[in-house]
PDB file of N, CA and C in Angstrom:
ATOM      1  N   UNK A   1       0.833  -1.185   0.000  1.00  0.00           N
ATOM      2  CA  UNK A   1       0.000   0.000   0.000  1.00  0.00           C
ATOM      3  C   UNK A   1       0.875   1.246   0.000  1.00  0.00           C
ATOM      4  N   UNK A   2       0.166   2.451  -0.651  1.00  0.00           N
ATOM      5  CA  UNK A   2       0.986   3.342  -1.022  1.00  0.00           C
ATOM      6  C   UNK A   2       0.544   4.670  -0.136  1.00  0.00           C
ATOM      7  N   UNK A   3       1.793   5.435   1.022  1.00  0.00           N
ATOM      8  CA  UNK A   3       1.259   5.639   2.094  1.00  0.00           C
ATOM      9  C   UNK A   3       1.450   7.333   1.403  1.00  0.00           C
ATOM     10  N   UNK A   4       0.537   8.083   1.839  1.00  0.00           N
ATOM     11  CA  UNK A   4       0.418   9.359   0.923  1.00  0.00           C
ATOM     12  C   UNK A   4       0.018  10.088   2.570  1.00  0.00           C
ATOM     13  N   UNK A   5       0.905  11.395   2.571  1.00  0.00           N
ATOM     14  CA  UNK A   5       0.714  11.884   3.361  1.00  0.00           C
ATOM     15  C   UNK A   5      -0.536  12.920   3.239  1.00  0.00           C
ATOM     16  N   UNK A   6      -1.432  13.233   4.700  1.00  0.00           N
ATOM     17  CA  UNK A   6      -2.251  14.432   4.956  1.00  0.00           C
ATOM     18  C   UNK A   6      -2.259  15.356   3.923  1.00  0.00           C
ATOM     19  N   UNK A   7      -2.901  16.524   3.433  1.00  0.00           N
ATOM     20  CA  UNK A   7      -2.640  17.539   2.679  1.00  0.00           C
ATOM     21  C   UNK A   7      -1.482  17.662   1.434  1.00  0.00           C
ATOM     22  N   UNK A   8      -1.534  16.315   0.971  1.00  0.00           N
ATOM     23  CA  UNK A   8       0.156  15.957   0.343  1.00  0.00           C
ATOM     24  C   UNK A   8      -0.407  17.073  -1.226  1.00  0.00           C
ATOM     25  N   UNK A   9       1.025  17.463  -2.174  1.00  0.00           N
ATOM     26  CA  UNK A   9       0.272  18.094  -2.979  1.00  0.00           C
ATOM     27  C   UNK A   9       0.718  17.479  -4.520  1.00  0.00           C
ATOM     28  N   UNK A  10       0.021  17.009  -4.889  1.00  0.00           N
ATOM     29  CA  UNK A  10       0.469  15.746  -6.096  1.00  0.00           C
ATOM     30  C   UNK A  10      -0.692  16.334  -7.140  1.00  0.00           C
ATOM     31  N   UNK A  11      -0.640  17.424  -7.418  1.00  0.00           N
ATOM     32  CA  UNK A  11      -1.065  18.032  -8.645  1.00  0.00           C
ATOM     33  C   UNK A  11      -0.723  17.439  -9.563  1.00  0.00           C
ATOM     34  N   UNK A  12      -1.322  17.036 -10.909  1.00  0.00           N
ATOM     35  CA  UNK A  12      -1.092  16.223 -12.170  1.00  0.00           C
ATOM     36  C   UNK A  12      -0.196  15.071 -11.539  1.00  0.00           C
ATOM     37  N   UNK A  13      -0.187  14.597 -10.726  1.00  0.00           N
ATOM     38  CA  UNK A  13       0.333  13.529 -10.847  1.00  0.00           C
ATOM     39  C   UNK A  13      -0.036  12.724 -11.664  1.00  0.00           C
ATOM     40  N   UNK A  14       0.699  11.440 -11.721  1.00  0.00           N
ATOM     41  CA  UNK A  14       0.569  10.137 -12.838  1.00  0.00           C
ATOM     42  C   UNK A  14       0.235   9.340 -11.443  1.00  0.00           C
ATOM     43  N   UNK A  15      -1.010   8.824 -10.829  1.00  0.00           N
ATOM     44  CA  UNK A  15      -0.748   7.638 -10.214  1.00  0.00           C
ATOM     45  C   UNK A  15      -1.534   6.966 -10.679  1.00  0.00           C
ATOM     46  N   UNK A  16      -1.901   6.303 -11.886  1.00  0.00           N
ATOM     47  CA  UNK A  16      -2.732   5.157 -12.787  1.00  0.00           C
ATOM     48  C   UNK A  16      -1.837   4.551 -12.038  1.00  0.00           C
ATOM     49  N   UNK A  17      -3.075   3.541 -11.780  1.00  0.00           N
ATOM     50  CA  UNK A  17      -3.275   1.867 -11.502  1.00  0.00           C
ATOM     51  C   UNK A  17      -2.407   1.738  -9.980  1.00  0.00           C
ATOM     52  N   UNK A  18      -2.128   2.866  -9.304  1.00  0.00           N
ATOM     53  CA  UNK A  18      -1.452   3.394  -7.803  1.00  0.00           C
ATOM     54  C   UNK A  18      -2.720   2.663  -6.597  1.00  0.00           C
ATOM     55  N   UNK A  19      -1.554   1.763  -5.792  1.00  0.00           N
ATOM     56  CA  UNK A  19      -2.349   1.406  -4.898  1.00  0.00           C
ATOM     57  C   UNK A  19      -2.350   2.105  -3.430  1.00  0.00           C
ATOM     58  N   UNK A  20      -3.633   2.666  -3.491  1.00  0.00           N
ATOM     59  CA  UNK A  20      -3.732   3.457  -2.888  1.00  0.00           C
ATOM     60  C   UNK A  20      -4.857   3.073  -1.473  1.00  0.00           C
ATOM     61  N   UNK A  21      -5.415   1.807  -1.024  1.00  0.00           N
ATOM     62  CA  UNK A  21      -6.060   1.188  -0.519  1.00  0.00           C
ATOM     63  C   UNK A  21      -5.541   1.958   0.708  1.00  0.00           C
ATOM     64  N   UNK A  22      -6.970   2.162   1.534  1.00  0.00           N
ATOM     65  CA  UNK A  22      -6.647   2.492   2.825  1.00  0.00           C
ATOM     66  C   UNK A  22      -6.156   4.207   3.062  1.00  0.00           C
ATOM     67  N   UNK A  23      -5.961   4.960   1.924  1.00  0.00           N
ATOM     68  CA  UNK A  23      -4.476   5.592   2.176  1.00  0.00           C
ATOM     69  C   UNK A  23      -5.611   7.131   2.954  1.00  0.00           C
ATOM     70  N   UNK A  24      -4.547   8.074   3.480  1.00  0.00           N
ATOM     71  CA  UNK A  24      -4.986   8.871   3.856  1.00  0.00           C
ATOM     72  C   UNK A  24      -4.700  10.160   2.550  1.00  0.00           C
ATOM     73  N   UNK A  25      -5.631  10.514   2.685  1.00  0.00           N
ATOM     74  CA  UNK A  25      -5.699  11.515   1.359  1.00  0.00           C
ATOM     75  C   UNK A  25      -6.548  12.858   1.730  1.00  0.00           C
ATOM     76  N   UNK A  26      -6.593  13.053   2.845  1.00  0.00           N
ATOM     77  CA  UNK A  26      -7.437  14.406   3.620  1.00  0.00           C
ATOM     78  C   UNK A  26      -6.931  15.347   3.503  1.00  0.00           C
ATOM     79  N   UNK A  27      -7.745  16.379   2.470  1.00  0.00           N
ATOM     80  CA  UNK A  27      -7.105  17.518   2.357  1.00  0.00           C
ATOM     81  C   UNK A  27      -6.615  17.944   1.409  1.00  0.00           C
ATOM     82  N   UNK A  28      -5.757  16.674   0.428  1.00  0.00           N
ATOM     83  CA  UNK A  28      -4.809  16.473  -0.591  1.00  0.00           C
ATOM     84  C   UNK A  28      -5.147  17.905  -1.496  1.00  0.00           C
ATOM     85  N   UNK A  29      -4.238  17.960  -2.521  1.00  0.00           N
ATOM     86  CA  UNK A  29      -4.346  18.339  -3.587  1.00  0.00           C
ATOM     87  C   UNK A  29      -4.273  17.535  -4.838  1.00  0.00           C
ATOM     88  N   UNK A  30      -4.849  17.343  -5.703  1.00  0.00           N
ATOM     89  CA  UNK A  30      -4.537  16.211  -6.148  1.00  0.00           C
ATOM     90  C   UNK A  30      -5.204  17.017  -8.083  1.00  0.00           C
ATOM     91  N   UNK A  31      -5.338  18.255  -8.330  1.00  0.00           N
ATOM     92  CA  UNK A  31      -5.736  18.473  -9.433  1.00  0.00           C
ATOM     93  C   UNK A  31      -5.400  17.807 -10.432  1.00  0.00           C
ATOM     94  N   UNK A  32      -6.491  17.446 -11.543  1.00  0.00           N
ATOM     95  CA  UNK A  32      -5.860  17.221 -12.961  1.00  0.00           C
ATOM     96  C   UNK A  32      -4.774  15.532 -12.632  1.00  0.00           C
ATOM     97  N   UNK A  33      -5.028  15.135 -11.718  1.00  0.00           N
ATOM     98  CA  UNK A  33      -4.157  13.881 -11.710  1.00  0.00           C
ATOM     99  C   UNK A  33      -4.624  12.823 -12.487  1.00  0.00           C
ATOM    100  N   UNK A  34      -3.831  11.421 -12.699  1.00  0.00           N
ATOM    101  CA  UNK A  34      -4.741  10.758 -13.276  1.00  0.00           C
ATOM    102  C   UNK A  34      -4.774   9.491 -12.438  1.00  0.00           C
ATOM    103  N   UNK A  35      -5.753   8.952 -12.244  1.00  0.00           N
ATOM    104  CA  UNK A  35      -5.946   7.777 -11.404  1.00  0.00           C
ATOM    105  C   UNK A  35      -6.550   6.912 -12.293  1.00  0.00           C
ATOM    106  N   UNK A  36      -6.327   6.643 -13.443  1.00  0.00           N
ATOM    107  CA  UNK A  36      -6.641   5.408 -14.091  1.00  0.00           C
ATOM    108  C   UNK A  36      -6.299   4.605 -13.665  1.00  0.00           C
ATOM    109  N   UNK A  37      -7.360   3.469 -13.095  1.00  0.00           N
ATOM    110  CA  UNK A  37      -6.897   2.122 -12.958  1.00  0.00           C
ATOM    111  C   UNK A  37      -6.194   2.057 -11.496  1.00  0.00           C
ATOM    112  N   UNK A  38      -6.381   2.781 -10.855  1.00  0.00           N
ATOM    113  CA  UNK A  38      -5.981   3.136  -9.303  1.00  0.00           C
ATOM    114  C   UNK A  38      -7.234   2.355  -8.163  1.00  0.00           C
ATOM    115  N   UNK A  39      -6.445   2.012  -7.229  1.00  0.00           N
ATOM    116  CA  UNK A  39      -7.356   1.266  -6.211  1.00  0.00           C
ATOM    117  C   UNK A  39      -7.385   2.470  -5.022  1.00  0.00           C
ATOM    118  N   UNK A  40      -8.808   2.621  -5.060  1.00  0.00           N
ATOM    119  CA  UNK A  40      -8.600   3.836  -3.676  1.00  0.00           C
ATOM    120  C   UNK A  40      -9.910   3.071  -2.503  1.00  0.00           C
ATOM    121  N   UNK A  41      -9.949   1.603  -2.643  1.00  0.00           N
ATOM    122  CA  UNK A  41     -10.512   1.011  -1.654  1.00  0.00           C
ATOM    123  C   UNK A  41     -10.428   2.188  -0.605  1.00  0.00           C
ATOM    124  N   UNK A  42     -11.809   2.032   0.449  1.00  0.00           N
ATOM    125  CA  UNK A  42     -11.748   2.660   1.969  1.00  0.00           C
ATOM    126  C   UNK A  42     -10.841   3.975   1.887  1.00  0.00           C
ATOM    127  N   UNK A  43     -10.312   4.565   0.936  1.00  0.00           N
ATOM    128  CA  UNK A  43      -9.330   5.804   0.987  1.00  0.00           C
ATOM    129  C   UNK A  43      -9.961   6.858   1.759  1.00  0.00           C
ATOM    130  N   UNK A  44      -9.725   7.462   2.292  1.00  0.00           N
ATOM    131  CA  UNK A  44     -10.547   8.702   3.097  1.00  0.00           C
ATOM    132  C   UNK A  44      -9.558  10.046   2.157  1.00  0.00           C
ATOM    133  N   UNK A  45     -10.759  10.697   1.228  1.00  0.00           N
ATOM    134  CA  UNK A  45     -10.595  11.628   0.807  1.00  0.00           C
ATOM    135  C   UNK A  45     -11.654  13.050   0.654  1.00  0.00           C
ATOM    136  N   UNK A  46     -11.247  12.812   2.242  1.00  0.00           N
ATOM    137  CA  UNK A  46     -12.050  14.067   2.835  1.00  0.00           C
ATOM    138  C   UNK A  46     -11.514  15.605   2.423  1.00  0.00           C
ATOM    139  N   UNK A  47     -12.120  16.356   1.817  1.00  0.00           N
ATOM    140  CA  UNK A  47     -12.148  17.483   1.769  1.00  0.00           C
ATOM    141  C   UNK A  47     -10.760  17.893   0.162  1.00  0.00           C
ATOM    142  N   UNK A  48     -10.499  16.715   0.361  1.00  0.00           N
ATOM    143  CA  UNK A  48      -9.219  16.550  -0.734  1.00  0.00           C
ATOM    144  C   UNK A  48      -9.616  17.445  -2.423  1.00  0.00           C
ATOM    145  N   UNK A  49      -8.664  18.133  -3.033  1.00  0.00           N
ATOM    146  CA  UNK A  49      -9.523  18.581  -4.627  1.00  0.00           C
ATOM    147  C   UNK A  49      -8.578  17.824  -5.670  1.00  0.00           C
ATOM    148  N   UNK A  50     -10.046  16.832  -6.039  1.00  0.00           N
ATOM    149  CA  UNK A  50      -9.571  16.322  -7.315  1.00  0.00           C
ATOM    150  C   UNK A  50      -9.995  16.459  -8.635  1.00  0.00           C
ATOM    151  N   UNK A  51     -10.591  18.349  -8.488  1.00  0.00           N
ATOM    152  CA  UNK A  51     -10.991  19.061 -10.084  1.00  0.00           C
ATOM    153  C   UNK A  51     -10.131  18.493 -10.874  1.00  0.00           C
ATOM    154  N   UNK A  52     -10.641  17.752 -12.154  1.00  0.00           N
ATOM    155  CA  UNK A  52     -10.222  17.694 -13.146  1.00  0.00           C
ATOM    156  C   UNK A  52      -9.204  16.419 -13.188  1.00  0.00           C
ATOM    157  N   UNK A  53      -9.293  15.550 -12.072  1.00  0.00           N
ATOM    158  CA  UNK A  53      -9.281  14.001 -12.132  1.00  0.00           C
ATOM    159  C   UNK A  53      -9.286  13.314 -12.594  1.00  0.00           C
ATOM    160  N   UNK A  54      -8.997  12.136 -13.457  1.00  0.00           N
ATOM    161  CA  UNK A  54      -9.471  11.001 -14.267  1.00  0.00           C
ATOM    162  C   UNK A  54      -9.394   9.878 -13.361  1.00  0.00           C
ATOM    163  N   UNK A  55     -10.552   9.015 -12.970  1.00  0.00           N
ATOM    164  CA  UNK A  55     -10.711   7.983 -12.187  1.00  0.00           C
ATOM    165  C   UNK A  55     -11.084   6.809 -13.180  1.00  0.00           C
ATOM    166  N   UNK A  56     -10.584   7.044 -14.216  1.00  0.00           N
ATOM    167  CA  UNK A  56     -11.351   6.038 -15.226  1.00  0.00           C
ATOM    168  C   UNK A  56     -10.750   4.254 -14.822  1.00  0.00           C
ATOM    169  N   UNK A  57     -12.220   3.494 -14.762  1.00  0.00           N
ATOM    170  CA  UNK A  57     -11.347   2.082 -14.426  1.00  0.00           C
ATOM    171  C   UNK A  57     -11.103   1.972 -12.481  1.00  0.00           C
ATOM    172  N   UNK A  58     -11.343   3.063 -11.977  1.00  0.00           N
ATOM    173  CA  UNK A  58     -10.370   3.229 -10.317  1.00  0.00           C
ATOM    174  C   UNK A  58     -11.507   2.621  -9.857  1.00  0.00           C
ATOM    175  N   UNK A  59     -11.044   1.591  -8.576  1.00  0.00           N
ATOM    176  CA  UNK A  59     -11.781   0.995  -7.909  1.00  0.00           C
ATOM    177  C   UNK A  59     -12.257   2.184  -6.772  1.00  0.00           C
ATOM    178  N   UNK A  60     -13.388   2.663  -6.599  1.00  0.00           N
ATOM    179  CA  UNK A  60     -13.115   3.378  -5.363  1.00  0.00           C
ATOM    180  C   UNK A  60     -14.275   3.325  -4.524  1.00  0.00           C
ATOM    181  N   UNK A  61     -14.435   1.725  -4.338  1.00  0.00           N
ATOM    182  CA  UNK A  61     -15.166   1.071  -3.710  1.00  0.00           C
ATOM    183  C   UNK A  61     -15.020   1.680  -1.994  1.00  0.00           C
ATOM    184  N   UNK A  62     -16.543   2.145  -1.367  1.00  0.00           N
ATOM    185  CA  UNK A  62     -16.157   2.054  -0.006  1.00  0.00           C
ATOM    186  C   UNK A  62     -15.052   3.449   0.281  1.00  0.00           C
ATOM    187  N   UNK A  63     -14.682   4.380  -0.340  1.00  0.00           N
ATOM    188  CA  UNK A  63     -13.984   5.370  -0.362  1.00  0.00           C
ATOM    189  C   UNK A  63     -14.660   6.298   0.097  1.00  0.00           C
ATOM    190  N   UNK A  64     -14.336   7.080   0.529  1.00  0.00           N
ATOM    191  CA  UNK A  64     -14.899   8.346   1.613  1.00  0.00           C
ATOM    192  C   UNK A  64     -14.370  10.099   1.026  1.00  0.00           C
ATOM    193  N   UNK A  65     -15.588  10.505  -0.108  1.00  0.00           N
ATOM    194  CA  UNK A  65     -15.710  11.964  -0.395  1.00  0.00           C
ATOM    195  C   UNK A  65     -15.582  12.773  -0.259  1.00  0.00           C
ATOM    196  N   UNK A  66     -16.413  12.706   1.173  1.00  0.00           N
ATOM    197  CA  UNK A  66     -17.085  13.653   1.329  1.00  0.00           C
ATOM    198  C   UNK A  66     -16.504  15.447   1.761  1.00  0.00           C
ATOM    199  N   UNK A  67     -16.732  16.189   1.301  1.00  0.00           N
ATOM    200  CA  UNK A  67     -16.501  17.579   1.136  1.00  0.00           C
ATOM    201  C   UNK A  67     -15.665  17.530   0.147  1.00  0.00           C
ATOM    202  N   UNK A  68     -15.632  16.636  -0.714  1.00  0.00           N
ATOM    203  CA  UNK A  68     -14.417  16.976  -1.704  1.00  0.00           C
ATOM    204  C   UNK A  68     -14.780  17.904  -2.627  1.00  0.00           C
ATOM    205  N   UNK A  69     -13.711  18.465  -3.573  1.00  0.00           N
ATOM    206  CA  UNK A  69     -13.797  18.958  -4.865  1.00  0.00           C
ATOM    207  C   UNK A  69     -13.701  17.571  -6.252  1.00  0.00           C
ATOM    208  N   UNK A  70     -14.718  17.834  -6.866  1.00  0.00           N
ATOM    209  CA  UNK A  70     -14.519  16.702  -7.960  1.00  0.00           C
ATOM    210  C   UNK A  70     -15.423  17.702  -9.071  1.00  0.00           C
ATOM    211  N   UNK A  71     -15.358  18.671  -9.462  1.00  0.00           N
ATOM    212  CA  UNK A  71     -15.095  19.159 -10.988  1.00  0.00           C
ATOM    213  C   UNK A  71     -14.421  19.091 -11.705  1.00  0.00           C
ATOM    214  N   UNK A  72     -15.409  18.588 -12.683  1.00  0.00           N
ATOM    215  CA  UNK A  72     -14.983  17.909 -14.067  1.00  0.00           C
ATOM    216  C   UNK A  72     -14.051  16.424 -13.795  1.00  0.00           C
ATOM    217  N   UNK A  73     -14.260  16.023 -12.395  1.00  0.00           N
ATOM    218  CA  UNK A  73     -13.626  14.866 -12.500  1.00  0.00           C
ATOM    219  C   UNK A  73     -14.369  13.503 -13.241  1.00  0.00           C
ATOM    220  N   UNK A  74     -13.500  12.466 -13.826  1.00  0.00           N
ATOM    221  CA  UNK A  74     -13.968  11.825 -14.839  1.00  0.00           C
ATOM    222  C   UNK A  74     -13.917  10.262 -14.574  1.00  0.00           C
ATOM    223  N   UNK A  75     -15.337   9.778 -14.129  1.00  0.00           N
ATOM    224  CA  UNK A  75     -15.610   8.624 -13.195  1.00  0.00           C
ATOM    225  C   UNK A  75     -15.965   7.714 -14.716  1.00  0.00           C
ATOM    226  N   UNK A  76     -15.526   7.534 -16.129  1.00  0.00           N
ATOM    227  CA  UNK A  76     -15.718   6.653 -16.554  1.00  0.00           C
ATOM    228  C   UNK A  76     -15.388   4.849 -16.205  1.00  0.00           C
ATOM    229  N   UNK A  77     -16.620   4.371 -15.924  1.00  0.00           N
ATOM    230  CA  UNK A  77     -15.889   3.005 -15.677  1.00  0.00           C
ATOM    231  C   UNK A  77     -15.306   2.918 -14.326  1.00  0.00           C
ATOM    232  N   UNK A  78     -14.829   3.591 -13.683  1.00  0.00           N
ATOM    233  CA  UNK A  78     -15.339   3.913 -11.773  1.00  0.00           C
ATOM    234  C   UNK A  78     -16.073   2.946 -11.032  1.00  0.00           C
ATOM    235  N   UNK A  79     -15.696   1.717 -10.182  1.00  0.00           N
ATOM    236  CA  UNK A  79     -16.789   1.379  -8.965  1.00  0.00           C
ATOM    237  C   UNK A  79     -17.236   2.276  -7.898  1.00  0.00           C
ATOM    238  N   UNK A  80     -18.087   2.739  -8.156  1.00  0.00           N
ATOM    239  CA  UNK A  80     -18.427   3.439  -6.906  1.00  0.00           C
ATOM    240  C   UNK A  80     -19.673   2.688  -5.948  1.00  0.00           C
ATOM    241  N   UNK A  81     -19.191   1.416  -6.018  1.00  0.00           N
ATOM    242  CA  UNK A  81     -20.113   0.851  -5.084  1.00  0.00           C
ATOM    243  C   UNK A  81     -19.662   1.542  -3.352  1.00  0.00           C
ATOM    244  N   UNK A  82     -21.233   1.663  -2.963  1.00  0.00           N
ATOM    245  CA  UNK A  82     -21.109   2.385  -1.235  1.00  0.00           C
ATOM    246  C   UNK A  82     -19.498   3.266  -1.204  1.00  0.00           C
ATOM    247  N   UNK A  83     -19.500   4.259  -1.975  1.00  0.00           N
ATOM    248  CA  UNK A  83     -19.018   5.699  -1.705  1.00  0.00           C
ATOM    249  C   UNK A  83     -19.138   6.487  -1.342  1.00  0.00           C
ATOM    250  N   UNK A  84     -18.467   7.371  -0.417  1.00  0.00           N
ATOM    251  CA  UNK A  84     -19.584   8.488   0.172  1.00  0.00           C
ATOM    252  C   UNK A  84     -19.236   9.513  -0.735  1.00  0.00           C
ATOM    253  N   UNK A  85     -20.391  10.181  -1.465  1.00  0.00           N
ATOM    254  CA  UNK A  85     -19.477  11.712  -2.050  1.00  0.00           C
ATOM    255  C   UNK A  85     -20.848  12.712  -1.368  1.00  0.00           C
ATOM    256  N   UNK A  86     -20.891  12.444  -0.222  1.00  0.00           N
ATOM    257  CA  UNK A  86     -21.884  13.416   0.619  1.00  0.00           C
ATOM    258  C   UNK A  86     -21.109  14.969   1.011  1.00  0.00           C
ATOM    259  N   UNK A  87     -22.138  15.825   0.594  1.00  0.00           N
ATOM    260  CA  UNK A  87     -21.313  17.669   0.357  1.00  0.00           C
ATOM    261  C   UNK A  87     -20.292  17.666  -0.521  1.00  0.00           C
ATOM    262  N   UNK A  88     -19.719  16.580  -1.427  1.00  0.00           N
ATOM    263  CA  UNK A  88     -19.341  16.507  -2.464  1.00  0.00           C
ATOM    264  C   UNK A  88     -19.091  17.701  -3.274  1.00  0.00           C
ATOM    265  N   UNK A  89     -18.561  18.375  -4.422  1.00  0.00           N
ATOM    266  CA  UNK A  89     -18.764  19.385  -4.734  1.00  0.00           C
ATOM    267  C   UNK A  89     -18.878  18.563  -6.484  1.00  0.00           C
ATOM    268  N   UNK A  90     -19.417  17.776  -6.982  1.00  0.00           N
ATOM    269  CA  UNK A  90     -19.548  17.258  -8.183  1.00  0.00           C
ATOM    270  C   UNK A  90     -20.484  17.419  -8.881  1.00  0.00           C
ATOM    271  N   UNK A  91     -20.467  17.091 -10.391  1.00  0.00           N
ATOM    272  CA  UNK A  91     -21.665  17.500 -11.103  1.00  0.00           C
ATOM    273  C   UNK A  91     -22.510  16.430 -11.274  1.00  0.00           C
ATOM    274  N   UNK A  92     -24.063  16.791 -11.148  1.00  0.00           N
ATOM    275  CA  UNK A  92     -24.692  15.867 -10.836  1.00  0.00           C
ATOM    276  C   UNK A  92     -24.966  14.351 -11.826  1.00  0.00           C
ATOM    277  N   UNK A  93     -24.170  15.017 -12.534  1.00  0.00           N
ATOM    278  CA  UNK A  93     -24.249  13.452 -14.395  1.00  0.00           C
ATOM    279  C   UNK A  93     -23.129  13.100 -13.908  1.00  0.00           C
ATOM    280  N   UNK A  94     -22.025  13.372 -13.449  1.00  0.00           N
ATOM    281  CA  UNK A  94     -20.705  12.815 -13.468  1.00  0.00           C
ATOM    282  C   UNK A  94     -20.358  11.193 -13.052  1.00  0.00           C
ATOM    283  N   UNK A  95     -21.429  10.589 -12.724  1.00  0.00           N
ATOM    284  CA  UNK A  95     -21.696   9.443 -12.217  1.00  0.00           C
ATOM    285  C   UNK A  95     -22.177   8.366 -13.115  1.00  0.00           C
ATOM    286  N   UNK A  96     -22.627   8.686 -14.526  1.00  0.00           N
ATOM    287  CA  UNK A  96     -23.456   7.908 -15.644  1.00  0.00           C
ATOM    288  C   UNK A  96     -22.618   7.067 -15.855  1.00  0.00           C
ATOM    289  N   UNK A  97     -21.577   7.192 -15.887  1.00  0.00           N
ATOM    290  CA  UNK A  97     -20.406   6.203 -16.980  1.00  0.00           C
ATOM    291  C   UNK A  97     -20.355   5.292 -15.639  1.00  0.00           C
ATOM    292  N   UNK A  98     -20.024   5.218 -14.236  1.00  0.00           N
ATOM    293  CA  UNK A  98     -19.219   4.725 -13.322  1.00  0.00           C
ATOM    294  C   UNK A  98     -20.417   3.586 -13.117  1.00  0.00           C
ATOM    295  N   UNK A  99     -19.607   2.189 -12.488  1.00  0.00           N
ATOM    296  CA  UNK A  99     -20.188   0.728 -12.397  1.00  0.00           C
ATOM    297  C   UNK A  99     -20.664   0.902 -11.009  1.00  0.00           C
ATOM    298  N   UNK A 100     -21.730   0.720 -10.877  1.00  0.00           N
ATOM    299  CA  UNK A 100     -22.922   0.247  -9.290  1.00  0.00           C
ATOM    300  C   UNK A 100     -22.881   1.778  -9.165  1.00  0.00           C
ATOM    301  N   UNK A 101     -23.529   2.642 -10.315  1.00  0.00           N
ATOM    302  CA  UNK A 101     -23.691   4.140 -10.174  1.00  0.00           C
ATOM    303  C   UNK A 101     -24.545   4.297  -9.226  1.00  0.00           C
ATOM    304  N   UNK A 102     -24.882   5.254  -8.574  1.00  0.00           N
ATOM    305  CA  UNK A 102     -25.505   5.843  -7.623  1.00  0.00           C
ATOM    306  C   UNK A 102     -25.822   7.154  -7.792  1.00  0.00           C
ATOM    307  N   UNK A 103     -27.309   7.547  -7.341  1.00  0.00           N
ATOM    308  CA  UNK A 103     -28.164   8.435  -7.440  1.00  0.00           C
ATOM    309  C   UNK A 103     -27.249   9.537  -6.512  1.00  0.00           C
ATOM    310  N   UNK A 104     -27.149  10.805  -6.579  1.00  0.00           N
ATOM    311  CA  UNK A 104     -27.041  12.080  -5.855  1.00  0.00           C
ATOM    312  C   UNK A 104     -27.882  13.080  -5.473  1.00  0.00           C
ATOM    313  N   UNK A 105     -28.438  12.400  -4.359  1.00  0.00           N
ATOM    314  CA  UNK A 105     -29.798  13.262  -3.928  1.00  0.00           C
ATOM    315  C   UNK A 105     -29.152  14.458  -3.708  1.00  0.00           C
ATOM    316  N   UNK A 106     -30.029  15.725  -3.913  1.00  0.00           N
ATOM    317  CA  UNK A 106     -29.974  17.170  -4.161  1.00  0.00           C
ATOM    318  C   UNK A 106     -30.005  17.161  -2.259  1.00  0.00           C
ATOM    319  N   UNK A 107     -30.559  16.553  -1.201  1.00  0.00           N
ATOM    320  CA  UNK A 107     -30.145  16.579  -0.120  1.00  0.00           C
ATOM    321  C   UNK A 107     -28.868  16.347   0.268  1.00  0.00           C
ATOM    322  N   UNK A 108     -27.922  15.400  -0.207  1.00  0.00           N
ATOM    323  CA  UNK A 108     -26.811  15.244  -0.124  1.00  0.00           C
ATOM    324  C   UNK A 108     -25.823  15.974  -1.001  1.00  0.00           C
ATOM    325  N   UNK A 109     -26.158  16.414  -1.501  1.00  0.00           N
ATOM    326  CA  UNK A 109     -25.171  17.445  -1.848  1.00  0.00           C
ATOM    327  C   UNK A 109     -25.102  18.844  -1.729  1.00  0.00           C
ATOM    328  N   UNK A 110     -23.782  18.954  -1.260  1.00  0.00           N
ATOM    329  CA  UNK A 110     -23.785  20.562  -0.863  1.00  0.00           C
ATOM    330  C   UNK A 110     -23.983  21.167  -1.663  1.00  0.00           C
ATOM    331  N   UNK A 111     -23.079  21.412  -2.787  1.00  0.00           N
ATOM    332  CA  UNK A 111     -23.139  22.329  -4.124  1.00  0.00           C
ATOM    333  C   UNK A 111     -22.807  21.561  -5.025  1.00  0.00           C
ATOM    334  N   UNK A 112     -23.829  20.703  -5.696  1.00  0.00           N
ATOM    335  CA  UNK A 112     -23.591  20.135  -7.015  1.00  0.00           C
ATOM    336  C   UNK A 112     -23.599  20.958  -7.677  1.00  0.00           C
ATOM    337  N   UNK A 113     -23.072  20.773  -9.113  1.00  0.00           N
ATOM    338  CA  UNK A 113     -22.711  21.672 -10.093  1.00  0.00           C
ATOM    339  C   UNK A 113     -23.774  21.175 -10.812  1.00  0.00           C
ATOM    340  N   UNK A 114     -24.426  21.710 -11.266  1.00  0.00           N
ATOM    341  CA  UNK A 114     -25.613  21.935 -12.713  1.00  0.00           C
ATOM    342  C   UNK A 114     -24.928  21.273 -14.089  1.00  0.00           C
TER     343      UNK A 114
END
């Protein structure tokens, strides 16, 4: 497992297919990165901004959202089975492409994007 510190700042990073299970990711910066094919099992990525993201393929089963930034992030092909993206800051289609998709009630979200 790949241990990523608190508030770490990995802008565009490359971590496709990065195992990232478990990891702490609170806060992160993480713009424009690409997480193709990345395992973010149980990851707690609280409050973390991953505007402009590619999660395409990323397991992110059981992963924890919530308050994040995710504009324009790109959940093609995505498990998002039991994810939290509660106060989320995402757009409310951004979820069509991703496997065991899930509804985004307008209660649960803080500021979805239109």
């Amino acid at each position: 497992e790949m241990a990523v510190q608190e508030n770490a700042d990995l802008r565009g990073g490359d971590l496709r297919y990065a195992d990232l299970r478990n990891a702490n990711l609170e806060g992160a910066h993480l713009l424009c990165s690409n997480l193709e094919g990345a395992d973010l099992t149980s990851a707690n990525c609280m409050g973390a901004d991953f505007s402009g993201a590619s999660f395409k393929n990323a397991n992110l089963r059981h992963a924890l959202f919530r308050d994040a930034y995710l504009i324009n992030a790109i959940f093609d092909g995505a498990d998002v089975t039991k994810t939290n993206f509660k106060r989320a800051i995402i757009r409310k289609d951004a979820l069509e492409k991703a496997i065991n998709n899930q509804q985004l009630p307008s209660n649960d979200v803080l500021r979805s994007l239109v």
